[in-house]
N, C-alpha and C. Protein backbone atom coordinates (compact mmCIF):
# COMPACT_ATOMS: atom_id res chain seq x y z
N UNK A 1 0.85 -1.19 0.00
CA UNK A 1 0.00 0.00 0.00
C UNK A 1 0.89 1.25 0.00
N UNK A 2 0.54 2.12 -1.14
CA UNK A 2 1.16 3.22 -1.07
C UNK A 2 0.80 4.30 -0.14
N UNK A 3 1.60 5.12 0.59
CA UNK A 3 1.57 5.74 1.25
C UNK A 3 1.05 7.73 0.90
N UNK A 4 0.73 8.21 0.72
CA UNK A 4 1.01 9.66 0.67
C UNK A 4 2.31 10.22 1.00
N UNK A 5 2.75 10.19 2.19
CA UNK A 5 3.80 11.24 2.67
C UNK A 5 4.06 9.91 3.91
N UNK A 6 5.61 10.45 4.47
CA UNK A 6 5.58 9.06 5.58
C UNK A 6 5.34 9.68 7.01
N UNK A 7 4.76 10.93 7.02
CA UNK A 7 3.71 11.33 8.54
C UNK A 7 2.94 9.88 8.54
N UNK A 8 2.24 9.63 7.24
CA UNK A 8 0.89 8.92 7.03
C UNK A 8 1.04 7.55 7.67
N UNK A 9 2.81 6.89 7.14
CA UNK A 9 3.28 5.69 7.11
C UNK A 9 3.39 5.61 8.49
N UNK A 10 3.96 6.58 9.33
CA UNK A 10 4.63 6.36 10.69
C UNK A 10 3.00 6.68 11.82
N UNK A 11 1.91 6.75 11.57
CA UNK A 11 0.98 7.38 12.38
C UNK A 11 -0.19 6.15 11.89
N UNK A 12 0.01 5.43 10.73
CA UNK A 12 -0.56 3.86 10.62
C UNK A 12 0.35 2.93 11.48
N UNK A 13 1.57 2.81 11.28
CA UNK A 13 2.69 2.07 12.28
C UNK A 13 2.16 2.12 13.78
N UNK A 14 2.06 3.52 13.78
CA UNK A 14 1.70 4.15 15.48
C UNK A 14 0.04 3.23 15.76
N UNK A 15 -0.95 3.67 15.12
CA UNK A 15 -2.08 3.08 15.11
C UNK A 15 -2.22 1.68 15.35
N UNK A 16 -1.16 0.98 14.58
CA UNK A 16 -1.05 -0.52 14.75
C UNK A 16 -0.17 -1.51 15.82
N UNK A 17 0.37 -0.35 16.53
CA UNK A 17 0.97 -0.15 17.91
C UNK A 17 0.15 -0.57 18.60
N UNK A 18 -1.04 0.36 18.60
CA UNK A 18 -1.70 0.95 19.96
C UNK A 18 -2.20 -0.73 20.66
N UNK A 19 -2.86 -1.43 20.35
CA UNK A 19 -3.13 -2.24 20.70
C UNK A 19 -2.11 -3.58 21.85
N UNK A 20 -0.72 -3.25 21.19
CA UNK A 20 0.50 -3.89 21.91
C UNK A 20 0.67 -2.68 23.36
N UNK A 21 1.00 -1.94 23.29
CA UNK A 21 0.47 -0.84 24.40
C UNK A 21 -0.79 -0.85 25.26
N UNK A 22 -1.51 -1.24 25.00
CA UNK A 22 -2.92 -1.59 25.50
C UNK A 22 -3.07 -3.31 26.15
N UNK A 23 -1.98 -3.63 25.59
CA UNK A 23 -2.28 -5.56 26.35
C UNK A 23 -1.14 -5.38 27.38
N UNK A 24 -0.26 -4.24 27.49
CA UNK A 24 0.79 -4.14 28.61
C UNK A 24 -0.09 -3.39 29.58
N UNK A 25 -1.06 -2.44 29.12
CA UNK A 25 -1.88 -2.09 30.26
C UNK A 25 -1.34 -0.50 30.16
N UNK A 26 -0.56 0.08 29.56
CA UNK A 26 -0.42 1.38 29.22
C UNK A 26 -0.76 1.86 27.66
N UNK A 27 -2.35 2.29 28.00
CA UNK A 27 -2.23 2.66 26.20
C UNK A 27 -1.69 3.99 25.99
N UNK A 28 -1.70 3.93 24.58
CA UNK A 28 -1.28 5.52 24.06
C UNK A 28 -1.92 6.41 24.55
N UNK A 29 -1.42 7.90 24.57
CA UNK A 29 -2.21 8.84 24.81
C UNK A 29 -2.70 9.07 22.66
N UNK A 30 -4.33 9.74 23.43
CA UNK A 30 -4.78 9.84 22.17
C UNK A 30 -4.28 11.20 21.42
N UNK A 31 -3.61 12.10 21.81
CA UNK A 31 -3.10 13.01 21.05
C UNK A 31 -1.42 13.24 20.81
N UNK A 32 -1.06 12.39 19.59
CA UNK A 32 0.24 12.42 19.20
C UNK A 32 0.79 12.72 17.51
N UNK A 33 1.60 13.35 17.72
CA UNK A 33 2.18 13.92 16.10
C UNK A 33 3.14 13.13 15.86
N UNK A 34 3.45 12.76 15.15
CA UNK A 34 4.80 11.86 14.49
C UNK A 34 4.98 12.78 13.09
N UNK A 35 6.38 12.82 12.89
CA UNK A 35 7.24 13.16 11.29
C UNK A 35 8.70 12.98 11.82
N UNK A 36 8.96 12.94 10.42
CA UNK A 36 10.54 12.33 10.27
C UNK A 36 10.96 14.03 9.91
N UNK A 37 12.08 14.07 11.02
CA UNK A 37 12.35 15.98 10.75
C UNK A 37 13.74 15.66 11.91
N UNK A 38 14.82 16.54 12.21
CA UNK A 38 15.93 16.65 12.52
C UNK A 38 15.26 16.98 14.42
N UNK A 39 15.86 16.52 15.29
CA UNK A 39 15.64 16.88 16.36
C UNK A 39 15.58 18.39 17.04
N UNK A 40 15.58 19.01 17.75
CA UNK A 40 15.63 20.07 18.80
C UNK A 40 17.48 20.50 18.46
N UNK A 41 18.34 19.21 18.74
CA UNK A 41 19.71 19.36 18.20
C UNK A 41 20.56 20.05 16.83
N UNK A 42 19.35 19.59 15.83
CA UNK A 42 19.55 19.82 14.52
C UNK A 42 20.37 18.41 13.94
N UNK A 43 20.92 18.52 12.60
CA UNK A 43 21.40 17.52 12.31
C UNK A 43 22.92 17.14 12.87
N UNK A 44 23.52 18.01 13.62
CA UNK A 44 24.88 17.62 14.36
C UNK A 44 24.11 17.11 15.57
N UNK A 45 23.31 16.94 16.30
CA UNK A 45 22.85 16.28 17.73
C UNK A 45 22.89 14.80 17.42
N UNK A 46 23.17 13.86 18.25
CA UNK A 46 23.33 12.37 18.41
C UNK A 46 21.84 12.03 18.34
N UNK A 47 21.03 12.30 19.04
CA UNK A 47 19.39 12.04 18.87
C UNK A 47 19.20 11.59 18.08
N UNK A 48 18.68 10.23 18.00
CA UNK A 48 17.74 9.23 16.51
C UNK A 48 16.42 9.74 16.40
N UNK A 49 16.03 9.96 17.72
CA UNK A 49 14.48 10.25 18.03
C UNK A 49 14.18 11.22 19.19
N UNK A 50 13.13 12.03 19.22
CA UNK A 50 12.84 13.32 20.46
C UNK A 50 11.10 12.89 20.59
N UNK A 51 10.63 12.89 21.75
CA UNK A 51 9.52 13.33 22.30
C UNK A 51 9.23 14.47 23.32
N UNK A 52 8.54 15.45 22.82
CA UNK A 52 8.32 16.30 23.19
C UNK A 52 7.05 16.34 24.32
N UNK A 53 7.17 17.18 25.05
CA UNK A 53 5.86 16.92 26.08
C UNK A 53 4.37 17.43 25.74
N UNK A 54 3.69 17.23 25.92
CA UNK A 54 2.49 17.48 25.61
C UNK A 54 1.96 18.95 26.16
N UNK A 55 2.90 18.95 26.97
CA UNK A 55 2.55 20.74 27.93
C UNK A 55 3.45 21.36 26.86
N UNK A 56 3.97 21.17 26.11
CA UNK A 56 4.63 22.11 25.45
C UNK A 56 4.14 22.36 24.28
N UNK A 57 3.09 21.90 23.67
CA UNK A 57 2.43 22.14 22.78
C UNK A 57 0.83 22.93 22.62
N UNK A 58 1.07 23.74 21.86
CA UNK A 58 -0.25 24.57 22.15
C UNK A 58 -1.69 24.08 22.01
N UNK A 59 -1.54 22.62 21.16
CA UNK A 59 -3.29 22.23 21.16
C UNK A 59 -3.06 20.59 22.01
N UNK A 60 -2.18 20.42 23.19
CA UNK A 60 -2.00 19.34 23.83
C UNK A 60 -1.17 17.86 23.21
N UNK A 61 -0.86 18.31 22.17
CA UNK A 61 -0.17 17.20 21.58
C UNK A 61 1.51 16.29 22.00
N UNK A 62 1.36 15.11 22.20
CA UNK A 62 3.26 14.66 22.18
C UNK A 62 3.55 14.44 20.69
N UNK A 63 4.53 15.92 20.83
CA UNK A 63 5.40 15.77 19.21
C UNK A 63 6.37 14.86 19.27
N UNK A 64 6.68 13.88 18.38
CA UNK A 64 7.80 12.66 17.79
C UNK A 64 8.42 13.21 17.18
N UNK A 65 9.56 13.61 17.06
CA UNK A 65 10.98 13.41 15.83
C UNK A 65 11.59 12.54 15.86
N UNK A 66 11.68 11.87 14.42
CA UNK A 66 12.70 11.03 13.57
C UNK A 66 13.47 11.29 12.76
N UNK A 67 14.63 11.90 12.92
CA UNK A 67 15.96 12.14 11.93
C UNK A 67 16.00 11.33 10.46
N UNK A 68 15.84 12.47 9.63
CA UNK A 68 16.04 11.68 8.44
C UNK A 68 17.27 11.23 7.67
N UNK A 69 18.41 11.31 8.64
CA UNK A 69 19.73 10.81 7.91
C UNK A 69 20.01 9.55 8.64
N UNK A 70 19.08 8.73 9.45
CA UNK A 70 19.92 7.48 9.54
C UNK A 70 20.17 6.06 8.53
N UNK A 71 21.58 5.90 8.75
CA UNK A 71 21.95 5.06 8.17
C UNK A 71 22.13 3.62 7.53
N UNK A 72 20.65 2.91 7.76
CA UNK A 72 20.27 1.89 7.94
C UNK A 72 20.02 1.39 6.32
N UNK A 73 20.35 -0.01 6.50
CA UNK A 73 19.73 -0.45 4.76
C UNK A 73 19.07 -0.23 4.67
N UNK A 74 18.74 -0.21 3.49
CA UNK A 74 17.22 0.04 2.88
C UNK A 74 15.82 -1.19 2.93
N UNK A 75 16.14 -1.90 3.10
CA UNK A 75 15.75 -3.47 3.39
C UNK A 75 15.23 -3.46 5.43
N UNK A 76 16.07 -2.56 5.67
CA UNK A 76 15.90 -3.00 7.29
C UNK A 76 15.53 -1.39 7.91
N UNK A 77 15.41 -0.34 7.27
CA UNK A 77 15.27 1.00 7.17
C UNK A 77 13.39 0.76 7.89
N UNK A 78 12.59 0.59 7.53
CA UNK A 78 11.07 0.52 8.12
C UNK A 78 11.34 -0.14 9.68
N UNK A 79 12.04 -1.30 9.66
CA UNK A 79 11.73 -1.83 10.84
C UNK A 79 12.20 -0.99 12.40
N UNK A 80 13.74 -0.33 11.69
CA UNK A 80 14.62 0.98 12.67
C UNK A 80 13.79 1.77 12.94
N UNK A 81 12.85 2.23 12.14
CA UNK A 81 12.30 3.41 12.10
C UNK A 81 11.16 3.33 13.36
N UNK A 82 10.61 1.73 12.64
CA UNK A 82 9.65 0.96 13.67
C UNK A 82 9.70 1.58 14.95
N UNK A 83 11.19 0.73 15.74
CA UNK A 83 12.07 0.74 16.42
C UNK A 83 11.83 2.06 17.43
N UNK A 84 12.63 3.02 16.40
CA UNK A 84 12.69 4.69 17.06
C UNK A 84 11.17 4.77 17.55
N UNK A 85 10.36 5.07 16.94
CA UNK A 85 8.88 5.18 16.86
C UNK A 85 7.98 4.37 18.19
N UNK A 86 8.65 3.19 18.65
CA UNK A 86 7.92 2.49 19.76
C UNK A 86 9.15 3.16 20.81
N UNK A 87 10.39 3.62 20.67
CA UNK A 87 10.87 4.19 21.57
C UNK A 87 9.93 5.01 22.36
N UNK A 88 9.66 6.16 21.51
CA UNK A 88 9.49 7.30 21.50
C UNK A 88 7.47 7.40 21.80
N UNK A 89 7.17 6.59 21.42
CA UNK A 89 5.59 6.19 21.93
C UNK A 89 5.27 5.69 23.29
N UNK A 90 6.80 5.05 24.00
CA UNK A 90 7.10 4.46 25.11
C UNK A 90 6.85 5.63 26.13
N UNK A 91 7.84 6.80 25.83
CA UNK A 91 7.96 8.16 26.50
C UNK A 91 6.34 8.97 26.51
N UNK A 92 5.78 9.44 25.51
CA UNK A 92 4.72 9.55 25.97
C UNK A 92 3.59 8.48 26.11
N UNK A 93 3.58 7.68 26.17
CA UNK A 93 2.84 6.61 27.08
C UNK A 93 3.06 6.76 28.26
N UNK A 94 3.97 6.71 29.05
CA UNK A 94 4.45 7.13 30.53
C UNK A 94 4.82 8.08 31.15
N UNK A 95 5.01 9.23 30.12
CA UNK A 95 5.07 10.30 30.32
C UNK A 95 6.35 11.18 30.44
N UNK A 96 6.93 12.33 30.12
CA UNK A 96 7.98 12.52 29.59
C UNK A 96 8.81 12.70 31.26
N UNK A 97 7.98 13.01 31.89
CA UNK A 97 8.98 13.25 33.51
C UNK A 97 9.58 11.78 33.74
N UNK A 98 9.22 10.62 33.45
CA UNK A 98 9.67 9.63 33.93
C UNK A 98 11.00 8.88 33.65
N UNK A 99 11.02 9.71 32.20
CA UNK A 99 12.54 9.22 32.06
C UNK A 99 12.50 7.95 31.10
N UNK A 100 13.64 7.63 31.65
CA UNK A 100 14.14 6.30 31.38
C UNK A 100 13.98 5.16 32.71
N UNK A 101 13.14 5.67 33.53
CA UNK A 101 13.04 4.98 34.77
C UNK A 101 12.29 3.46 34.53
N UNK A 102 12.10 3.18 35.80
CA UNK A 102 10.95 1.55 35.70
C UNK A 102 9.96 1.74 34.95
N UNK A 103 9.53 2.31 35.13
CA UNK A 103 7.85 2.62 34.14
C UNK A 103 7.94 2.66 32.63
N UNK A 104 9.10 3.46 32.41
CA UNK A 104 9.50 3.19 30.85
C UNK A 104 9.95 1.74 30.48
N UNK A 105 11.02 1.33 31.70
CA UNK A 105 11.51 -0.23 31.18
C UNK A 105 10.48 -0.94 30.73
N UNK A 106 9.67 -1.19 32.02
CA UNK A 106 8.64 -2.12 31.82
C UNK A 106 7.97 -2.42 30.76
N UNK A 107 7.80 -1.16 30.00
CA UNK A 107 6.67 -0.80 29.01
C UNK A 107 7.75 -0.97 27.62
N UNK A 108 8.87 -0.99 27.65
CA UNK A 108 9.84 -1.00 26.46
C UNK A 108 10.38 -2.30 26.04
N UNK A 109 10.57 -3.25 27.43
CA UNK A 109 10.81 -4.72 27.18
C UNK A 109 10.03 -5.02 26.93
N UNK A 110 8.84 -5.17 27.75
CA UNK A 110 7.12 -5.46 27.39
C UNK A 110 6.95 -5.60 25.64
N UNK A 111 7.46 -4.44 24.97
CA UNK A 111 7.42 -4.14 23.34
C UNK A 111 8.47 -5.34 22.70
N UNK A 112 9.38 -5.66 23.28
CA UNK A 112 10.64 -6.23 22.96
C UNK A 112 11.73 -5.43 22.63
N UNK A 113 11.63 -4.38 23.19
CA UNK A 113 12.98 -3.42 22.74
C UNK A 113 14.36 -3.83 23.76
N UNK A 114 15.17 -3.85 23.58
CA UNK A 114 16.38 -4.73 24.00
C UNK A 114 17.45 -3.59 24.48
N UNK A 115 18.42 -4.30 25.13
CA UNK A 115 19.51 -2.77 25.45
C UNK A 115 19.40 -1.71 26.19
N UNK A 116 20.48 -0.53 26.54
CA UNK A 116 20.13 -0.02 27.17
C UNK A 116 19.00 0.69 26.96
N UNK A 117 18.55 1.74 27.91
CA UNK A 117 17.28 1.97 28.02
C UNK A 117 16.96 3.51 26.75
N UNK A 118 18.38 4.24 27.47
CA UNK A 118 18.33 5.30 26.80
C UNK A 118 18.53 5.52 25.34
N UNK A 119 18.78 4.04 24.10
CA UNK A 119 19.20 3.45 23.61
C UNK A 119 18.99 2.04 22.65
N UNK A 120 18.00 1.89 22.87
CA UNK A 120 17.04 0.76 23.13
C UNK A 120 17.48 0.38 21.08
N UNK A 121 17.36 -0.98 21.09
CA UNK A 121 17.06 -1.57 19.90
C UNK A 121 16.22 -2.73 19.83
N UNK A 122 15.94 -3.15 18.77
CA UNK A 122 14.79 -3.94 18.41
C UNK A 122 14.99 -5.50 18.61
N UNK A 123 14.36 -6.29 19.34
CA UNK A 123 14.98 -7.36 19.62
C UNK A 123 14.09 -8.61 18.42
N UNK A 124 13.82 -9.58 18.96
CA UNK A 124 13.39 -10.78 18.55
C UNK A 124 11.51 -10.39 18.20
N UNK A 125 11.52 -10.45 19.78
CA UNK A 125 9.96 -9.98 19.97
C UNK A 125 9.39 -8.90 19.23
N UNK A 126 10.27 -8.08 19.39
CA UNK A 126 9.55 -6.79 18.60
C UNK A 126 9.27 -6.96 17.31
N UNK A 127 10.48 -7.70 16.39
CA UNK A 127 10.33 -7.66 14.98
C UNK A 127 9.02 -8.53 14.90
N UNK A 128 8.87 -9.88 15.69
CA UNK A 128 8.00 -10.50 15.51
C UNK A 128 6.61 -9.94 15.43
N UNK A 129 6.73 -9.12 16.50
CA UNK A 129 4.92 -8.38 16.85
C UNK A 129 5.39 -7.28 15.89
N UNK A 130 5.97 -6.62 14.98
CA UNK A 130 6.16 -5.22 14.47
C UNK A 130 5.42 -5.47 12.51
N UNK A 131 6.07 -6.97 12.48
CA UNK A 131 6.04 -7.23 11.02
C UNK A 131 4.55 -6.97 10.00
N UNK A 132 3.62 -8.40 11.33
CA UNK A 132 2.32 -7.46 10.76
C UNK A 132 1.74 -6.38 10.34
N UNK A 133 2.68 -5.88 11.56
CA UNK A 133 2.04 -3.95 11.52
C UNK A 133 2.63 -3.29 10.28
N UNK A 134 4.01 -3.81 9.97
CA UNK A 134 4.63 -3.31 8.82
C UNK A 134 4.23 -3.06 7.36
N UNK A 135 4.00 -4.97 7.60
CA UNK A 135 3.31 -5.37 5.72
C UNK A 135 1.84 -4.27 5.63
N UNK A 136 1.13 -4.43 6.73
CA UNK A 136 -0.14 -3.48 6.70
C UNK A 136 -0.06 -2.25 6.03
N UNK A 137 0.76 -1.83 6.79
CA UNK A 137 1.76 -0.29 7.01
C UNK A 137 1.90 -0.07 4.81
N UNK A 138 2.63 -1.14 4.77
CA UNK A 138 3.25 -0.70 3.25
C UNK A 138 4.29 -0.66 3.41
N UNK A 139 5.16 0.05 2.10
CA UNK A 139 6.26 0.83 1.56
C UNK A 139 6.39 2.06 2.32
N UNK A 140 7.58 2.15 3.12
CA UNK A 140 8.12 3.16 4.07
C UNK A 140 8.32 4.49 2.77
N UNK A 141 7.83 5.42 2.75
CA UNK A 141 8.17 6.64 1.42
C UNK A 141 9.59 7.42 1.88
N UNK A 142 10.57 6.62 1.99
CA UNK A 142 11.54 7.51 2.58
C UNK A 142 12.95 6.97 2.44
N UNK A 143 13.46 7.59 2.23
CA UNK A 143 15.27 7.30 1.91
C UNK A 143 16.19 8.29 2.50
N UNK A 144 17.27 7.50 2.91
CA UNK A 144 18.14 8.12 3.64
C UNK A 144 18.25 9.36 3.50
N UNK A 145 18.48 10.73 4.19
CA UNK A 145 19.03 12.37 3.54
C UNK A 145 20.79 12.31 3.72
N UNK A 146 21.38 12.61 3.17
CA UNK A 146 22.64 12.63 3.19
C UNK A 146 23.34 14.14 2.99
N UNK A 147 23.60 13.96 4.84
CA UNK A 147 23.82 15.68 5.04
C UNK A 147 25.35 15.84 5.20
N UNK A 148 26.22 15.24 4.53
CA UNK A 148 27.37 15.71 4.89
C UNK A 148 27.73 15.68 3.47
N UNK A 149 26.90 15.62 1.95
CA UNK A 149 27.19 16.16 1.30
C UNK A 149 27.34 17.25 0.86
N UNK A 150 27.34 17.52 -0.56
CA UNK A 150 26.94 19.27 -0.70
C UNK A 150 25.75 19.61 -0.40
N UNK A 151 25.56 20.98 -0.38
CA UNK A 151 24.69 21.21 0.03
C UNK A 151 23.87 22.11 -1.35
N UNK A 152 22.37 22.42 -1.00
CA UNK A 152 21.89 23.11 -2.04
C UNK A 152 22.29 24.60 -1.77
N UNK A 153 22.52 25.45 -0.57
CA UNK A 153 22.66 26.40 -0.27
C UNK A 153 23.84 27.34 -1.11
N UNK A 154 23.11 28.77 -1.40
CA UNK A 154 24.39 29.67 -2.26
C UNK A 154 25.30 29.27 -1.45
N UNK A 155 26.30 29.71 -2.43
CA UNK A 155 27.76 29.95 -1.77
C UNK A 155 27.73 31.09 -1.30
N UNK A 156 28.49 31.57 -0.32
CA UNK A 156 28.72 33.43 -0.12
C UNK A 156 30.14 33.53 -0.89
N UNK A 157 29.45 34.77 -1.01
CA UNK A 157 30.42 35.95 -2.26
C UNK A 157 31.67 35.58 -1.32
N UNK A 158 33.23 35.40 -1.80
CA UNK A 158 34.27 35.77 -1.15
C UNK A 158 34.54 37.17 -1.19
N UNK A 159 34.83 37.27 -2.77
CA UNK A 159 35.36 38.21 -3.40
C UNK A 159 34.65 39.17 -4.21
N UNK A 160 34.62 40.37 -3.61
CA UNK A 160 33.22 41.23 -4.21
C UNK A 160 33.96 42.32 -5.29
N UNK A 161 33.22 42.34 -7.14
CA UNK A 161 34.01 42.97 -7.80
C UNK A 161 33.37 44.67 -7.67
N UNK A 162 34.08 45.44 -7.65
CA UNK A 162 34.08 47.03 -7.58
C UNK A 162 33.60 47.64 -8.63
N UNK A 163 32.53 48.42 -8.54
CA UNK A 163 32.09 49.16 -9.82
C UNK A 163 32.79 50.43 -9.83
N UNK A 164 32.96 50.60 -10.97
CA UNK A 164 33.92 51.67 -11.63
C UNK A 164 33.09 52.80 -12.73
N UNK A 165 32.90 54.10 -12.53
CA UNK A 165 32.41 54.53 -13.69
C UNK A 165 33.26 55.54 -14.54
N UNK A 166 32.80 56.06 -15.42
CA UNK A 166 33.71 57.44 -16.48
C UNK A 166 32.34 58.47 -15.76
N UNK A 167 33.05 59.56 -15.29
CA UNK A 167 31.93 60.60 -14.81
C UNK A 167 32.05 61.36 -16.17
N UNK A 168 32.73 61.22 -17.36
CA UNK A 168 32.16 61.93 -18.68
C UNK A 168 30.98 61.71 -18.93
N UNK A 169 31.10 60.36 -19.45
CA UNK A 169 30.26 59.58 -20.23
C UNK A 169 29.48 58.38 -19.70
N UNK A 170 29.48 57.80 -18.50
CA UNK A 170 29.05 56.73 -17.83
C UNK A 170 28.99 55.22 -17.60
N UNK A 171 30.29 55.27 -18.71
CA UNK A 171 30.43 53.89 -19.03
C UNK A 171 30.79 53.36 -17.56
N UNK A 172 30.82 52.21 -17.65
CA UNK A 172 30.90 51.45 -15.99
C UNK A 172 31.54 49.74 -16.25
N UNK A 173 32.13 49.45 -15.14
CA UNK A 173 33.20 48.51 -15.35
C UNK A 173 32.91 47.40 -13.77
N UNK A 174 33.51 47.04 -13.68
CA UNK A 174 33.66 46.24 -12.06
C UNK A 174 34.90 45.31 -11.88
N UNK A 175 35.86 45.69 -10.92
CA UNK A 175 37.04 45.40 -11.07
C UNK A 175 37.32 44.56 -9.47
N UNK A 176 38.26 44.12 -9.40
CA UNK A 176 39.23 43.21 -8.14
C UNK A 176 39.31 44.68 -7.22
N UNK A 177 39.14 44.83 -5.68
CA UNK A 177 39.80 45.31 -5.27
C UNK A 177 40.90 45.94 -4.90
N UNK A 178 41.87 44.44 -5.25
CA UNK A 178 43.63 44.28 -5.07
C UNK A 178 43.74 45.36 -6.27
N UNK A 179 43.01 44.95 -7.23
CA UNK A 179 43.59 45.78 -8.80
C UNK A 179 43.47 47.63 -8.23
N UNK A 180 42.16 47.84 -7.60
CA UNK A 180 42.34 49.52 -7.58
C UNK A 180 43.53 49.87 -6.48
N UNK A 181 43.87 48.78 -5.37
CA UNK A 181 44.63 49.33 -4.95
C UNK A 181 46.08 49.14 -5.21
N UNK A 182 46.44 48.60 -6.25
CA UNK A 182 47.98 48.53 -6.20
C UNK A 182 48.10 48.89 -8.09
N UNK A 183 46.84 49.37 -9.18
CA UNK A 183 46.90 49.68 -10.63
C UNK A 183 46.45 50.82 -10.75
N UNK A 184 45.10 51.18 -9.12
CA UNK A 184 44.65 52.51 -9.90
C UNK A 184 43.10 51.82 -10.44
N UNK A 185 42.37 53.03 -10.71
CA UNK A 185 40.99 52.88 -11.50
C UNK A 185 41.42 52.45 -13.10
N UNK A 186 40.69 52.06 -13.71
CA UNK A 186 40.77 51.79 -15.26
C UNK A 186 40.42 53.24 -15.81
N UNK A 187 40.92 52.92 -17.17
CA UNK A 187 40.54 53.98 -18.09
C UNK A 187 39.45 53.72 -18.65
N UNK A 188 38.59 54.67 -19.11
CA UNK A 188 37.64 54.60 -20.13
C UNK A 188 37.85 54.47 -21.50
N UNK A 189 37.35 53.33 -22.05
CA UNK A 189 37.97 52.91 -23.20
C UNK A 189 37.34 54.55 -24.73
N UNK A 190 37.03 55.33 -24.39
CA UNK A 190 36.63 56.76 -24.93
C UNK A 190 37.90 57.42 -24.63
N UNK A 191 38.78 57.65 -25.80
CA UNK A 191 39.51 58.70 -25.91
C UNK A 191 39.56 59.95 -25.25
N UNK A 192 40.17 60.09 -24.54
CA UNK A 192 40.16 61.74 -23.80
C UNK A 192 39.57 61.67 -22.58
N UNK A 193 38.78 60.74 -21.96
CA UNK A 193 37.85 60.09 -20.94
C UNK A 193 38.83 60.58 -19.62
N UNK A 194 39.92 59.31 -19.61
CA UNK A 194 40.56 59.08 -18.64
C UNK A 194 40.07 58.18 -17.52
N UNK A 195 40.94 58.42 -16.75
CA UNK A 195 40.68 57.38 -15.51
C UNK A 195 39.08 57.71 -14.89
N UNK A 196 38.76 55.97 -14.64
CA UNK A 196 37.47 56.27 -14.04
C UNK A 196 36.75 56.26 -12.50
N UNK A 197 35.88 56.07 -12.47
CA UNK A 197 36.16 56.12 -10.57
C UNK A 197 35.37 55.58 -10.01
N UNK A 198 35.81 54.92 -8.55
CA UNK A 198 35.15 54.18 -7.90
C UNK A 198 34.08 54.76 -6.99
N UNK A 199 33.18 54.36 -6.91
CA UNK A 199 31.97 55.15 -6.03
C UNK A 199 32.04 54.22 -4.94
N UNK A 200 32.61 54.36 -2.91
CA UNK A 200 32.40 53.51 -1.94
C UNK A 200 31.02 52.84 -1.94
N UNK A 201 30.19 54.14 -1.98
CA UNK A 201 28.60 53.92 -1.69
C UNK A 201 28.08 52.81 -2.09
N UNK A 202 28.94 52.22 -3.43
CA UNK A 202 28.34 51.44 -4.03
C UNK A 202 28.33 50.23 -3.72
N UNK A 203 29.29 50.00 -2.65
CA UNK A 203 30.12 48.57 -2.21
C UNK A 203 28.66 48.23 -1.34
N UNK A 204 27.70 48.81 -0.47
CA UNK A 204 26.85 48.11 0.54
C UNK A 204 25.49 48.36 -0.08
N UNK A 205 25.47 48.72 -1.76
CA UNK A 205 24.51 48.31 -2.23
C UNK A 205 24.45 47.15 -2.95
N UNK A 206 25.25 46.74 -3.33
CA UNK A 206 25.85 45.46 -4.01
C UNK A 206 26.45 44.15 -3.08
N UNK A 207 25.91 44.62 -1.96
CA UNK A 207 26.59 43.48 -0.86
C UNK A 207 25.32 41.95 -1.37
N UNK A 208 25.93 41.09 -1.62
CA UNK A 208 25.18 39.84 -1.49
C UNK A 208 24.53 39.81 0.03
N UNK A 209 23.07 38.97 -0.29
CA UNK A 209 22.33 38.47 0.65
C UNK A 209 22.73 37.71 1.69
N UNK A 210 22.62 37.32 2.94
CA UNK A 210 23.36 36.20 4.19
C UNK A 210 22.00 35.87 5.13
């Protein structure tokens, strides 16, 4: 089943949760956001996943983040995601003051999540109870982001060229800095013209955007 967008994918996942949460005796709270978006950290923070508190949101909601650069095959990429996602459903299920304490354990082994707490990965159990939910689920709409490539962002200007005019005639030029200060202004290619000249003013109208 194709998905729309993977809010859609990860909030059917969540849905098909709820019921494993509910036979441990802690169900979900009914108001939760899930998307795959960079943490509170940004993309340099270690964070796989963030739950946010529900007091911190203006219409009562626990916001989920899932980082979209992790590194997982593509083959095993839905089930991680799974993974993060029952983390992070764990926290507001029990509530964000509690931590990583008993109340979270309980409710995280309970899932089959394995390891440390703060840390947790997907064990035996989980994949087992997760898979159904998966095939249901569909095709995860999502592929790795790869942020330590280039980037789409301008470059900034290093080197900003100087406009030059002829106050005869108005011809206009734009030159190297280094050049006016160690050649002088250019000439105007108009006979009799002479040297032409630099206007400062002009340098912080021509400043590139930041």
């Amino acid at each position: 089943m194709e998905q729309d967008n993977r809010e859609s994918w990860l909030n059917r996942v969540a849905v098909g949760m709820a019921p494993l949460f509910d036979a441990l005796g802690t169900p979900l709270p009914d108001r939760v956001r899930v998307a795959i978006g960079f943490t509170s950290a940004g993309r340099k923070g270690k964070a796989i996943g963030e739950c946010w508190d529900n007091r911190r949101s203006a219409d009562g909601h626990f916001e989920i983040f899932i980082r979209p650069d992790l590194a997982h095959a593509p083959d095993a990429m839905a089930a991680q995601i799974a993974a993060i996602l029952a983390h992070e459903l764990v926290h507001a299920a029990v509530g964000i003051p509690a931590g990583h304490g008993k109340p979270f354990k309980r409710l995280a082994v309970g899932l089959g999540l394995v390891g440390p707490m703060r840390a947790t990965t997907p064990g035996e159990v989980f994949h087992a109870a997760v898979a159904p939910i998966l095939a249901a689920a569909g095709p995860l709409p999502h592929a790795r982001l790869d942020t330590a490539g280039e980037t789409t962002a301008p470059k900034k200007q290093t080197a900003r060229m100087l406009k030059c005019e002829c106050q005869a005639c108005g011809y206009t030029v734009r030159t190297a800095r280094k050049w006016l200060e160690t050649a002088g202004a250019p000439l105007c290619p108009i006979a009799g013209h002479g040297p032409m000249q630099h206007d400062p003013l002009d340098d912080e109208e021509d400043a590139p955007d930041e």
